[in-house]
C-alpha atoms as a PDB file:
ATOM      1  CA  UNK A   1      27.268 -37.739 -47.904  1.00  0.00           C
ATOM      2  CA  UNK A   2      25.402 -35.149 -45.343  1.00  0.00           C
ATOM      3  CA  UNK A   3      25.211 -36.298 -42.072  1.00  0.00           C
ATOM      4  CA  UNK A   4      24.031 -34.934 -38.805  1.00  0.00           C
ATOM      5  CA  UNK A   5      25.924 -36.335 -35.549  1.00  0.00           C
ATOM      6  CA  UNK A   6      24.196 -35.422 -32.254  1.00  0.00           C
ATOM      7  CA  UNK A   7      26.092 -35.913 -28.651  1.00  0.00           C
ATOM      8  CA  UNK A   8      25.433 -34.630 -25.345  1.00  0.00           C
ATOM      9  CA  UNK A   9      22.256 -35.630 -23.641  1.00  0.00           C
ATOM     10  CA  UNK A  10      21.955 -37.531 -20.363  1.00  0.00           C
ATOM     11  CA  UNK A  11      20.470 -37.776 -17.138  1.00  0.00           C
ATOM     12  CA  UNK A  12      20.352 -34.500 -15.471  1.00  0.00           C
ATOM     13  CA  UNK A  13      18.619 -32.831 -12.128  1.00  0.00           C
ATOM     14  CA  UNK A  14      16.494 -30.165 -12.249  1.00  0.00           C
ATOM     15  CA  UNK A  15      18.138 -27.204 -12.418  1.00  0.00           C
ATOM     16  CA  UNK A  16      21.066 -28.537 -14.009  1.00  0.00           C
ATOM     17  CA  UNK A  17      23.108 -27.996 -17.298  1.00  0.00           C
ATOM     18  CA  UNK A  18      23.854 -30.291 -20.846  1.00  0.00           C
ATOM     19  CA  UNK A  19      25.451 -29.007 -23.501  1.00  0.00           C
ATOM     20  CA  UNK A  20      24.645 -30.820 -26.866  1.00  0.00           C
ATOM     21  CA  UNK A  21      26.557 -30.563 -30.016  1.00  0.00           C
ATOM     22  CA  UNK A  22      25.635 -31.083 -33.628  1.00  0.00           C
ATOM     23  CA  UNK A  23      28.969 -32.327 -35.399  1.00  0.00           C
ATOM     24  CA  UNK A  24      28.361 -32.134 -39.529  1.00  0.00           C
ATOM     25  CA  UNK A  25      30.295 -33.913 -42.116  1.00  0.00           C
ATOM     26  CA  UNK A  26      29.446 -33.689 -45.834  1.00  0.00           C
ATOM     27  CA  UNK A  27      28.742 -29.860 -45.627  1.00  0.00           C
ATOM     28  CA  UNK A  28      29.527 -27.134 -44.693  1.00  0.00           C
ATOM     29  CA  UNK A  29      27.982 -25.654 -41.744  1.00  0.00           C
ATOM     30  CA  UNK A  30      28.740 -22.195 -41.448  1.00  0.00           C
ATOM     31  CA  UNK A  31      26.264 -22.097 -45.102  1.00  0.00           C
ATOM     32  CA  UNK A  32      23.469 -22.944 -43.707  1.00  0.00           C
ATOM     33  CA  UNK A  33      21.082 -22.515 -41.043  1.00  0.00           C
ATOM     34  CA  UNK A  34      20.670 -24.943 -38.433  1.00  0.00           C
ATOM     35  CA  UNK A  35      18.146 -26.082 -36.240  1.00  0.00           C
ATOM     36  CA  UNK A  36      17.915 -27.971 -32.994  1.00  0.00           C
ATOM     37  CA  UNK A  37      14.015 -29.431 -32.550  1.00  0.00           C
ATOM     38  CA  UNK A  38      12.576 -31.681 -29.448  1.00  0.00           C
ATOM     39  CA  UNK A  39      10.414 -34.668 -29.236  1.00  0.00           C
ATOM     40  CA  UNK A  40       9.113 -35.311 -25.511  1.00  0.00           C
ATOM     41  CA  UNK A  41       7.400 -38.983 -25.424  1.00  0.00           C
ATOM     42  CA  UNK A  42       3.882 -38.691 -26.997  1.00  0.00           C
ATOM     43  CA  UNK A  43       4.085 -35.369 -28.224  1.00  0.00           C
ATOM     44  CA  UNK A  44       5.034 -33.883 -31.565  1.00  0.00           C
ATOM     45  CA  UNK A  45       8.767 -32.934 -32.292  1.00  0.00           C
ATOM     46  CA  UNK A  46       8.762 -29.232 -31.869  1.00  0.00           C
ATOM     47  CA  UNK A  47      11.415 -26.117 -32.519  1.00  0.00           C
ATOM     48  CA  UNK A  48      13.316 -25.124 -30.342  1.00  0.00           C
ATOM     49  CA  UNK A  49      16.042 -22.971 -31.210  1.00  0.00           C
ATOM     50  CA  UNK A  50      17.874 -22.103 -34.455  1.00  0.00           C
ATOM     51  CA  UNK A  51      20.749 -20.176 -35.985  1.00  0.00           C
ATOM     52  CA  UNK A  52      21.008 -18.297 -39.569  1.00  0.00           C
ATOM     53  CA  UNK A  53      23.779 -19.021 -41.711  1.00  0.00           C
ATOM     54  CA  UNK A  54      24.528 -15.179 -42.706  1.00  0.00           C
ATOM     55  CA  UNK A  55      24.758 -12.945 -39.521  1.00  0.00           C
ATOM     56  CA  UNK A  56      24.495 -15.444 -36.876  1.00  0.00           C
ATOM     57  CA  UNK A  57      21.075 -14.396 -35.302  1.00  0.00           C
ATOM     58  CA  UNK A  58      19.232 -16.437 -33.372  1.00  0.00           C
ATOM     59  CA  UNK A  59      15.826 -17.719 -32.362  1.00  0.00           C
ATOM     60  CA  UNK A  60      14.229 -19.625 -29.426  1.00  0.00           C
ATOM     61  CA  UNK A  61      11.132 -21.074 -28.318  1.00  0.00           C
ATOM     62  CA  UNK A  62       9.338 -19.280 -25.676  1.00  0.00           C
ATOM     63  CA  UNK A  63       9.963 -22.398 -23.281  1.00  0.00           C
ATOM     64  CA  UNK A  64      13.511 -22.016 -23.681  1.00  0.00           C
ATOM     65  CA  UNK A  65      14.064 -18.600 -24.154  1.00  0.00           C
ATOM     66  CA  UNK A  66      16.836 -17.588 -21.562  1.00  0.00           C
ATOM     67  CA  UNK A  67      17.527 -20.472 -20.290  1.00  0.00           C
ATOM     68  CA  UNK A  68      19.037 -22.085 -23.741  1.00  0.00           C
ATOM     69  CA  UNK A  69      21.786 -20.843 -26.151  1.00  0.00           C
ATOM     70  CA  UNK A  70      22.581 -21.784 -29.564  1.00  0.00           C
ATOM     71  CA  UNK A  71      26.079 -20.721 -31.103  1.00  0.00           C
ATOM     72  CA  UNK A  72      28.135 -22.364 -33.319  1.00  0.00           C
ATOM     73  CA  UNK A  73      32.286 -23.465 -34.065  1.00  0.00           C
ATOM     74  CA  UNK A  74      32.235 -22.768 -37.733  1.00  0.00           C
ATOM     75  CA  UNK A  75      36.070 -24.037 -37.684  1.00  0.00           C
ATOM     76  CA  UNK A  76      34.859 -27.186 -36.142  1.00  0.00           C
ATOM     77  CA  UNK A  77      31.793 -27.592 -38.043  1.00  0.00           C
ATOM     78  CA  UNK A  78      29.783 -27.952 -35.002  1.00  0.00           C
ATOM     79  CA  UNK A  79      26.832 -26.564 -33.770  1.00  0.00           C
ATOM     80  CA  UNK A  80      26.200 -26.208 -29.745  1.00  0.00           C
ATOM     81  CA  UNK A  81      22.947 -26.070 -27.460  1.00  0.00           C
ATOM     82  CA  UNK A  82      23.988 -24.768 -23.960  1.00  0.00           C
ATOM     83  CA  UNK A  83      20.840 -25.232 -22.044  1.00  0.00           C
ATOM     84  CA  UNK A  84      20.847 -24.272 -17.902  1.00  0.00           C
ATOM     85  CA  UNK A  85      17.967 -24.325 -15.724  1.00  0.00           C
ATOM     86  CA  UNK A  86      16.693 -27.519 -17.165  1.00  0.00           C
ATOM     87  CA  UNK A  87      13.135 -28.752 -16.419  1.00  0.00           C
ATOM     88  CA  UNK A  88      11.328 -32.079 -16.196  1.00  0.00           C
ATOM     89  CA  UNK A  89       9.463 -30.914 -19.300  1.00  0.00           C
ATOM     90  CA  UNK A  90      12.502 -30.176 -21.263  1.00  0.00           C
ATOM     91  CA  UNK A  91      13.264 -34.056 -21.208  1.00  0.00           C
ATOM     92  CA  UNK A  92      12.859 -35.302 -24.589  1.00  0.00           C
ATOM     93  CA  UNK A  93      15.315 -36.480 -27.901  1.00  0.00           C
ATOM     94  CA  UNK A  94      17.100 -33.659 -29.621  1.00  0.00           C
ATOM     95  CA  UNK A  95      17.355 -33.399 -33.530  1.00  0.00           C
ATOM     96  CA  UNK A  96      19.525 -31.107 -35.355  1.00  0.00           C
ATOM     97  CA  UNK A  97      18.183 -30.215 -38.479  1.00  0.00           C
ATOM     98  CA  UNK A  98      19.355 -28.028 -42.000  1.00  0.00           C
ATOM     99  CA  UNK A  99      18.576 -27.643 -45.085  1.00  0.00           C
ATOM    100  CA  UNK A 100      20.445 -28.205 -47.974  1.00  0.00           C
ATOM    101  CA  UNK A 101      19.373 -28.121 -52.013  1.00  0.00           C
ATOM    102  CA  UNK A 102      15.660 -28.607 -50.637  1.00  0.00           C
ATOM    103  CA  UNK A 103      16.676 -32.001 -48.972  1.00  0.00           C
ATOM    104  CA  UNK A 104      16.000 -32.019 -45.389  1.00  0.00           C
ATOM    105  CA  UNK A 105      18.898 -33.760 -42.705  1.00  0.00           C
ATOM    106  CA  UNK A 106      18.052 -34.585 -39.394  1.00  0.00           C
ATOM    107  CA  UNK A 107      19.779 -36.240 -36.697  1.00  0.00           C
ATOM    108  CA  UNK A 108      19.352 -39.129 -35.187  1.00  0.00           C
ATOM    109  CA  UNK A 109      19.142 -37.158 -32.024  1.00  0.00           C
ATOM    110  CA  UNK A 110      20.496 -37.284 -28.185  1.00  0.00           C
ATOM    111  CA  UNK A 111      17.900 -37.877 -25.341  1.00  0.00           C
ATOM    112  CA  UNK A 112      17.323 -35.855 -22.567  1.00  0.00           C
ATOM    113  CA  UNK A 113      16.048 -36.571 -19.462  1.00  0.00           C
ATOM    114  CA  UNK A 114      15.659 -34.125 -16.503  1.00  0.00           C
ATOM    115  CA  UNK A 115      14.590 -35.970 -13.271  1.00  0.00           C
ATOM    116  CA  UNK A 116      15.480 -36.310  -9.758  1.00  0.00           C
END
């Protein structure tokens, strides 16, 4: 069975750093491309960074772009957000997300919040 296993958010200042991870079981990660996506409270869930399965490259949201990176442990089957220089408007629950025989996975997700 596929499953998506996000860990990492918390409480963080302005400024400050998370790292959240995306552990997989039931798949192989490496395969596929992975996604990590945001949901701020009532707003729509939107992309925020993702990472191809065959050469590795990358993409990020204009929000996020360098201030996040995406990378991945393909011998640990995990996939990592590092994101610095957080904001109050990058608070929010993050999903990981892939694809897999046309059946979408998603997390259950990690919350963020960035606050004094």
């Amino acid at each position: 069975q596929v499953q998506l296993v996000e860990s990492g958010g918390g409480l963080v200042q302005p400024g400050g750093s998370l790292r959240l991870s995306c552990a997989a079981s039931g798949f192989t990660l490496d395969y596929y491309a992975i996604g990590w996506f945001r949901q701020a409270p009532g707003k729509e869930r939107e992309g925020v960074s993702c990472i191809s399965s065959s050469d590795g490259s990358t993409y990020y949201a204009d929000s996020v772009k360098g201030r996040f990176t995406i990378s991945r442990d393909n011998a640990k089957n995990v996939v990592f957000l590092q994101m610095n220089s957080l904001k109050p408007e990058d608070t929010g629950v993050y999903y990981c997300y892939s694809r897999s025989y046309a059946v979408d996975y998603w997390g259950e997700g990690t919350l963020v919040t960035v606050s004094l």
